[in-house]
N, C-alpha and C. Protein backbone atom coordinates (compact mmCIF):
# COMPACT_ATOMS: atom_id res chain seq x y z
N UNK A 1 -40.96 -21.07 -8.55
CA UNK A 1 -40.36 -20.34 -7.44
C UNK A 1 -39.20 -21.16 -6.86
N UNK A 2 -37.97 -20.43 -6.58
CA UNK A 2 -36.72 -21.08 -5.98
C UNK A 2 -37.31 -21.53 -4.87
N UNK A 3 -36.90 -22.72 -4.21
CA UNK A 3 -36.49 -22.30 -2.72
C UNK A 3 -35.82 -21.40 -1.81
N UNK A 4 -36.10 -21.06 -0.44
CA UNK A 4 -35.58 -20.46 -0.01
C UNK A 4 -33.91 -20.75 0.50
N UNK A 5 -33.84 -21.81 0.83
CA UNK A 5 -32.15 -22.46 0.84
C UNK A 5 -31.57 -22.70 -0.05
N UNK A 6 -32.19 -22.56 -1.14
CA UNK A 6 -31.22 -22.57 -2.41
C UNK A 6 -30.75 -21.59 -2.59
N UNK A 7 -31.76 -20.21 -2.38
CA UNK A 7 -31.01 -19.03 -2.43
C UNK A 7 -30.66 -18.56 -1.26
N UNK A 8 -30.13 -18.99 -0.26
CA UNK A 8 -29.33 -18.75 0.58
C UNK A 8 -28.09 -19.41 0.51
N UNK A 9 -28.54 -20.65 -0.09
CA UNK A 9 -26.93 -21.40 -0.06
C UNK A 9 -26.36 -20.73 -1.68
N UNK A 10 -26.86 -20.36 -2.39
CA UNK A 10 -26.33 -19.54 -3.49
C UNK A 10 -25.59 -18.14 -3.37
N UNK A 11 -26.17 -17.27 -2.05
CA UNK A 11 -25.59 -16.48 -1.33
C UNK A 11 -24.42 -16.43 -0.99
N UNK A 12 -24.56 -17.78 -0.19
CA UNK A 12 -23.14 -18.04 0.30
C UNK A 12 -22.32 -18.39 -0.39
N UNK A 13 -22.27 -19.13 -1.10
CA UNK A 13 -20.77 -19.84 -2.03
C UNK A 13 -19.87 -18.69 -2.33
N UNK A 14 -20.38 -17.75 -2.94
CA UNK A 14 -18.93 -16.65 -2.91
C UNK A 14 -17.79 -16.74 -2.11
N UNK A 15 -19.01 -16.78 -0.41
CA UNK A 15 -17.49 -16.18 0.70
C UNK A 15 -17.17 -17.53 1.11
N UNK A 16 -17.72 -18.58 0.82
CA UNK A 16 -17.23 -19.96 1.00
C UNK A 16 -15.74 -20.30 -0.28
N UNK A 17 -16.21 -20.01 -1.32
CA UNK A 17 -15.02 -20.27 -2.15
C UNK A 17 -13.77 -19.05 -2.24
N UNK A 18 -13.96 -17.95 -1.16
CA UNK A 18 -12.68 -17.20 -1.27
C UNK A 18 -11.93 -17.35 0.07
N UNK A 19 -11.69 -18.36 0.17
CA UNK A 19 -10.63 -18.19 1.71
C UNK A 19 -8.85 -17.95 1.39
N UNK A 20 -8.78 -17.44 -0.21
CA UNK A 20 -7.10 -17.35 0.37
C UNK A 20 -7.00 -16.24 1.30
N UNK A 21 -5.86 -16.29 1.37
CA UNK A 21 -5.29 -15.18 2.43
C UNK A 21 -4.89 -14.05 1.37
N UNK A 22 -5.49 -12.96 2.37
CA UNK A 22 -5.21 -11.89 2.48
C UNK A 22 -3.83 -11.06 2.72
N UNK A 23 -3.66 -10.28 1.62
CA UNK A 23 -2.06 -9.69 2.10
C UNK A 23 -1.91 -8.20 2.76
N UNK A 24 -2.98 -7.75 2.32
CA UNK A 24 -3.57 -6.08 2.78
C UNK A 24 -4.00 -6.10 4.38
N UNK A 25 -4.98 -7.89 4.86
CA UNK A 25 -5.56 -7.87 5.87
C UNK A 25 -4.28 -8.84 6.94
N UNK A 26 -3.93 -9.68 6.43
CA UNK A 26 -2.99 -10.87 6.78
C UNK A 26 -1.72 -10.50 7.18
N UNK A 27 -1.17 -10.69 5.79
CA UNK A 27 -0.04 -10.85 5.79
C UNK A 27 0.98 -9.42 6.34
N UNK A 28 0.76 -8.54 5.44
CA UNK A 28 1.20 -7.11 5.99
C UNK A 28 1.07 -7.04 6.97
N UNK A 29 0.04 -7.06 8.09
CA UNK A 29 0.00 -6.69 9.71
C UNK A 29 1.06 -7.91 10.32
N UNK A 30 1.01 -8.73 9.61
CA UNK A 30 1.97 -10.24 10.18
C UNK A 30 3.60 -9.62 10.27
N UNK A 31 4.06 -9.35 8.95
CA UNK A 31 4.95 -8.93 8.56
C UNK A 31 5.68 -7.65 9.43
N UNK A 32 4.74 -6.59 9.46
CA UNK A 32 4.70 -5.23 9.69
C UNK A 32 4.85 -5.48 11.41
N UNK A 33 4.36 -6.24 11.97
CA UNK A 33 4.70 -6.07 13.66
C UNK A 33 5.88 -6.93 13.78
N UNK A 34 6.17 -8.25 13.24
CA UNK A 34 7.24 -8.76 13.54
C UNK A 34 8.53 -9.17 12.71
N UNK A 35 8.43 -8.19 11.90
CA UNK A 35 9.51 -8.57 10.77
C UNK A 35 10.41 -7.21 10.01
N UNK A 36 9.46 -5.70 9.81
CA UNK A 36 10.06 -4.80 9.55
C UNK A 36 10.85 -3.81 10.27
N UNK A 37 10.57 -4.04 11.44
CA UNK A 37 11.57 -2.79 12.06
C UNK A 37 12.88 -3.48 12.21
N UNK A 38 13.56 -4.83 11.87
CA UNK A 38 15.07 -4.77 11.32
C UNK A 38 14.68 -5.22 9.64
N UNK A 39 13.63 -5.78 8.65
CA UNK A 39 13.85 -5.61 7.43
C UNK A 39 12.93 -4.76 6.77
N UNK A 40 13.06 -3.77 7.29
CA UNK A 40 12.21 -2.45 6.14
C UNK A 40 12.94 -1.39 5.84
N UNK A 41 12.12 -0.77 5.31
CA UNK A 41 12.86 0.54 4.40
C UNK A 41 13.64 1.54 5.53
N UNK A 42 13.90 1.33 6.86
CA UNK A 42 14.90 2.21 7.37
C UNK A 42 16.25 1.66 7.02
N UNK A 43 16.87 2.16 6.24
CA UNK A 43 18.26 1.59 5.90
C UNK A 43 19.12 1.09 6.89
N UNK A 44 19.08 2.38 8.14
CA UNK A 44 19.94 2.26 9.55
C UNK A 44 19.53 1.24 10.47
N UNK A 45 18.46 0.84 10.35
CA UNK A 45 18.18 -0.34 10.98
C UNK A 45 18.41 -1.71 10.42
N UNK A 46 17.99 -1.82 9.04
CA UNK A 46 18.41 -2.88 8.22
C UNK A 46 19.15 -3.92 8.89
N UNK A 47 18.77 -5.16 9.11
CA UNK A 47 19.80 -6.23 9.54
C UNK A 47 19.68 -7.15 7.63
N UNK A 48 20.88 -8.07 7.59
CA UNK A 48 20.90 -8.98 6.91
C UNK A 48 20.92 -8.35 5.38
N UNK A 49 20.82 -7.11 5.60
CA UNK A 49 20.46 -6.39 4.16
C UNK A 49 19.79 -6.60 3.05
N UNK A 50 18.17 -7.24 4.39
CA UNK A 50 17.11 -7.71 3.40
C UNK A 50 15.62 -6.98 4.10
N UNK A 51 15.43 -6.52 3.06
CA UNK A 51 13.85 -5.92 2.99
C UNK A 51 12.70 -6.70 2.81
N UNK A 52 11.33 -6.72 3.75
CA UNK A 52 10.43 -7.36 3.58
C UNK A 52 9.28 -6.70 3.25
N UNK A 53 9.77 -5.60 3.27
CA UNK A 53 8.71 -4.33 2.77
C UNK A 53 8.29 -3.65 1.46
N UNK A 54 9.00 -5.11 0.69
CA UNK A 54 8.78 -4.76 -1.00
C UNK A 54 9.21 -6.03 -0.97
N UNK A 55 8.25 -5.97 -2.39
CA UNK A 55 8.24 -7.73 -2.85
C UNK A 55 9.66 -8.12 -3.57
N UNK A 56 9.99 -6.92 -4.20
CA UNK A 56 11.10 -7.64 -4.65
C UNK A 56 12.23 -8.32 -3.61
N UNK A 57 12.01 -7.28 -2.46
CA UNK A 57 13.24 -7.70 -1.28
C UNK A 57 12.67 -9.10 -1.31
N UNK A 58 11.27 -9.32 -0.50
CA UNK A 58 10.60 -10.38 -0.20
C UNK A 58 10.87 -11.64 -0.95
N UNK A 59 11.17 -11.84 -2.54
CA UNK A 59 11.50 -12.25 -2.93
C UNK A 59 12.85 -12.90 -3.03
N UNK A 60 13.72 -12.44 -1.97
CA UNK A 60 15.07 -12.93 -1.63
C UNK A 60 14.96 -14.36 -1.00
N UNK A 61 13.63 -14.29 -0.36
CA UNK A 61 13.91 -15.18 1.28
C UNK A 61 12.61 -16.18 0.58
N UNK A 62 11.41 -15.89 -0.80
CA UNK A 62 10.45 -16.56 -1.03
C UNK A 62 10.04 -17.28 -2.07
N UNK A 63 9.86 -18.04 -2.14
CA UNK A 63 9.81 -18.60 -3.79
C UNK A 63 8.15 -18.85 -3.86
N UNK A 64 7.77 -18.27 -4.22
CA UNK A 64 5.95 -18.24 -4.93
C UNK A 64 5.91 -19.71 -4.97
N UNK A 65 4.57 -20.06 -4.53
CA UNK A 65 4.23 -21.59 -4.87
C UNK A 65 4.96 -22.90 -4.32
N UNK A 66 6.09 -22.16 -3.59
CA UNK A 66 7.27 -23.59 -2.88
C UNK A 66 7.57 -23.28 -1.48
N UNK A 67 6.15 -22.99 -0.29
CA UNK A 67 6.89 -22.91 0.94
C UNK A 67 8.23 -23.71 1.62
N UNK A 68 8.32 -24.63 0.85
CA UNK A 68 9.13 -26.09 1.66
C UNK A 68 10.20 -24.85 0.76
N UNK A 69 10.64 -24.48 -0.11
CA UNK A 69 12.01 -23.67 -0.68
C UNK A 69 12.30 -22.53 -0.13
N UNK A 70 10.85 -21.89 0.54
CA UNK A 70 10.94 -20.77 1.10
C UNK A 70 12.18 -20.34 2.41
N UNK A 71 13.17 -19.50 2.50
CA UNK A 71 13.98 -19.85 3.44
C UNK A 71 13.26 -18.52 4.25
N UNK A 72 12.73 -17.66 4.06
CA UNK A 72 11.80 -17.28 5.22
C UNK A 72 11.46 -17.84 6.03
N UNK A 73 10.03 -18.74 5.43
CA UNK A 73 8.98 -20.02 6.19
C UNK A 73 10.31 -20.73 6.59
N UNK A 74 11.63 -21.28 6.44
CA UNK A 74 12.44 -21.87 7.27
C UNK A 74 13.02 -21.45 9.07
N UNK A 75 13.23 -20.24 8.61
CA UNK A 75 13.59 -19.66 9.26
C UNK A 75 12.91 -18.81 10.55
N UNK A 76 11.67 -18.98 10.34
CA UNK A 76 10.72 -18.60 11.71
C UNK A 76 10.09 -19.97 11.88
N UNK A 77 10.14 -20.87 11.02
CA UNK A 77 9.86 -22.67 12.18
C UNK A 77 11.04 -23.07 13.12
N UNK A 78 12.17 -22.72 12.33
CA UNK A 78 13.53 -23.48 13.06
C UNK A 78 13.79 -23.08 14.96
N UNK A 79 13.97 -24.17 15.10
CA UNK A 79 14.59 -24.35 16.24
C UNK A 79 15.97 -23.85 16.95
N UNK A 80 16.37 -23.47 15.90
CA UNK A 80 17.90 -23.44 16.15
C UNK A 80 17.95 -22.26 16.91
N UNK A 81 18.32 -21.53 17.61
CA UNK A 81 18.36 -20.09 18.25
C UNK A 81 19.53 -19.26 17.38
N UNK A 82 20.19 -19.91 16.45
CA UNK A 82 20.94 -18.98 15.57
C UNK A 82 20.56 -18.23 14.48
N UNK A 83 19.16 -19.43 13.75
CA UNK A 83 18.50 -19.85 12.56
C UNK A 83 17.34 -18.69 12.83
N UNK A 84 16.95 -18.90 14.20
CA UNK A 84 15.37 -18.96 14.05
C UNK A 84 14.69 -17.30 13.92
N UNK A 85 13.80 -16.75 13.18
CA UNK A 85 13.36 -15.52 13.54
C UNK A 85 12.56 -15.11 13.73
N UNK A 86 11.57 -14.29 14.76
CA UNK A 86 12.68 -13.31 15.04
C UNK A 86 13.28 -13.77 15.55
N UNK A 87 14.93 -13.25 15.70
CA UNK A 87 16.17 -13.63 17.06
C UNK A 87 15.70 -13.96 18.18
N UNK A 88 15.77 -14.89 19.04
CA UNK A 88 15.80 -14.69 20.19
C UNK A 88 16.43 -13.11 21.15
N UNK A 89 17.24 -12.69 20.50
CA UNK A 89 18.04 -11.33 21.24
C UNK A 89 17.17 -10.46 20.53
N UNK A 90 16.19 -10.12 19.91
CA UNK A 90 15.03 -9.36 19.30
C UNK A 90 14.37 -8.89 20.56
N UNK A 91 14.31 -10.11 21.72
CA UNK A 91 12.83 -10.17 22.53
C UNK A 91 11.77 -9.70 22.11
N UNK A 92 11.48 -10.26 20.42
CA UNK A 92 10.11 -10.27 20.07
C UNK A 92 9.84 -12.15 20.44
N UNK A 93 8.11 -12.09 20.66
CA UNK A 93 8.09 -13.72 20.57
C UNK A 93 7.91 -14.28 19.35
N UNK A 94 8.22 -15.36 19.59
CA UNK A 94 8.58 -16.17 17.89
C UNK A 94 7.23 -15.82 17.39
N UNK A 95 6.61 -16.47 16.08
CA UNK A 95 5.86 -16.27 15.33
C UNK A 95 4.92 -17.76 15.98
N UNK A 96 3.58 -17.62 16.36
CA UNK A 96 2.47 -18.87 16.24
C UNK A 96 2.60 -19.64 15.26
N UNK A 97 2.40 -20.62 15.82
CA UNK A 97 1.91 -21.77 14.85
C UNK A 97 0.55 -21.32 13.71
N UNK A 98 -0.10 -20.56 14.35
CA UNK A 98 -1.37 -20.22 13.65
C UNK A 98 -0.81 -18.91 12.13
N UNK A 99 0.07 -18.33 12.85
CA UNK A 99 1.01 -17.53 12.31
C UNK A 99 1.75 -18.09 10.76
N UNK A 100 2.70 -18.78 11.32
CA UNK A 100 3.53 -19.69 10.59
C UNK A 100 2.51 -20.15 9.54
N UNK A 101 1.54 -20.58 9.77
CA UNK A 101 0.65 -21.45 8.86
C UNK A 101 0.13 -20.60 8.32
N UNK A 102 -0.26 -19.51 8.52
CA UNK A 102 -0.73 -18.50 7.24
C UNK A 102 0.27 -18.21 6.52
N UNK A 103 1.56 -17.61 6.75
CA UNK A 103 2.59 -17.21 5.99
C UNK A 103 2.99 -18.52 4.78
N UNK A 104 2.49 -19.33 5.56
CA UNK A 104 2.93 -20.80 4.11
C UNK A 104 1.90 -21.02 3.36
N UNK A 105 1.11 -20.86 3.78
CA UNK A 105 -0.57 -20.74 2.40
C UNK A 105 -0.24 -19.77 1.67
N UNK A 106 0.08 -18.02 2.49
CA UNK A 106 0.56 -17.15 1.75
C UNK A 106 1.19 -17.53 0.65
N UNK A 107 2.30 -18.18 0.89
CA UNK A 107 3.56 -18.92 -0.11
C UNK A 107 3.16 -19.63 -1.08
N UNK A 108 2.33 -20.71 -0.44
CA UNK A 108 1.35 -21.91 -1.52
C UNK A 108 0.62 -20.73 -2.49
N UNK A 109 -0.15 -19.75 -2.13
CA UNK A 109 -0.41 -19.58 -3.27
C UNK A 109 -0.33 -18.55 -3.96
N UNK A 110 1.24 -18.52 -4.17
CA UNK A 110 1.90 -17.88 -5.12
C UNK A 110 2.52 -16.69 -4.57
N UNK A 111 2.39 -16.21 -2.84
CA UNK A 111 2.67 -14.98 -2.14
C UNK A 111 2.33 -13.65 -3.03
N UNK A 112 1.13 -13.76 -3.49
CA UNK A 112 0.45 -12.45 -4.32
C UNK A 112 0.76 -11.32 -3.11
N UNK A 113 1.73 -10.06 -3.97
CA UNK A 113 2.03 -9.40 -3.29
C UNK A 113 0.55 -8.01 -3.61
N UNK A 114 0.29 -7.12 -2.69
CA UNK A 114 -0.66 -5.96 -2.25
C UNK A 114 -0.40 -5.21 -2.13
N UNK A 115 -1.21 -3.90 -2.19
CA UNK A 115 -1.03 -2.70 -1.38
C UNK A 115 -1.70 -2.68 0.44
N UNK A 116 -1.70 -1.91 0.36
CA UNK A 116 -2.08 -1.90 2.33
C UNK A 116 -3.73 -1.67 1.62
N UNK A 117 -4.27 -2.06 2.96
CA UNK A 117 -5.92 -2.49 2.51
C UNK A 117 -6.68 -1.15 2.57
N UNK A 118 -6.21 0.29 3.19
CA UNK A 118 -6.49 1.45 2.81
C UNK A 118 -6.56 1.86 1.15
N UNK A 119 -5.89 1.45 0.77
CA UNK A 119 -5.86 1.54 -0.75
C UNK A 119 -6.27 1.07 -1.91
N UNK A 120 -6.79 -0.25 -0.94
CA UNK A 120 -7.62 -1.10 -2.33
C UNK A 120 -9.07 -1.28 -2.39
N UNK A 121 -9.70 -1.79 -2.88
CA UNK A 121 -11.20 -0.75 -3.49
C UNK A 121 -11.84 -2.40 -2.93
């Protein structure tokens, strides 16, 4: 007969060994409140004439596997008020630290792009 903590701690290891991030639960809601209404699919709004609402756009500003290359992840740490996004003249508030740090794990590992989490099984 097993023990009983063996098969509990056997239980667990699954949700212990899956902590990447989520792009259906994460990243998209990250994205989607503070980043698409000037880079998404409304053309007329469009700033910079970059889309974050498809990976390929996404892929302008991200390099899979190289947050430090990423000029996204640059560009919502920076300081600069010219650099930094969102704009300061957005009057959205910048992105958390807690924020920021998911979007660069995102990056670390590999920015596996998703569908919205309605859609996936």
């Amino acid at each position: 007969m097993v023990p009983r903590h063996i098969i509990l701690l056997l239980l667990t290891l699954p949700a212990l060994a899956d902590d990447s991030v989520s792009f259906s639960h994460e990243i998209l809601p990250l994205l989607s409140e503070n980043c698409l209404s000037c880079h998404g699919p409304d053309e007329a709004q469009r700033k910079a004439d970059l889309r974050l609402d498809t990976r390929e756009g996404a892929l302008e500003v991200i390099v899979p596997g190289r947050p430090a290359e990423s000029s996204l992840l640059e560009r919502i740490v920076s300081k600069d008020a010219d650099e930094v996004m969102p704009p300061p003249k957005s009057h959205k508030p910048p992105l958390t630290a807690e924020q920021a740090e998911l979007l660069r794990r995102w990056i670390a590992e590999g920015a596996p792009w998703g569908r919205h989490w309605a859609f996936e099984k």
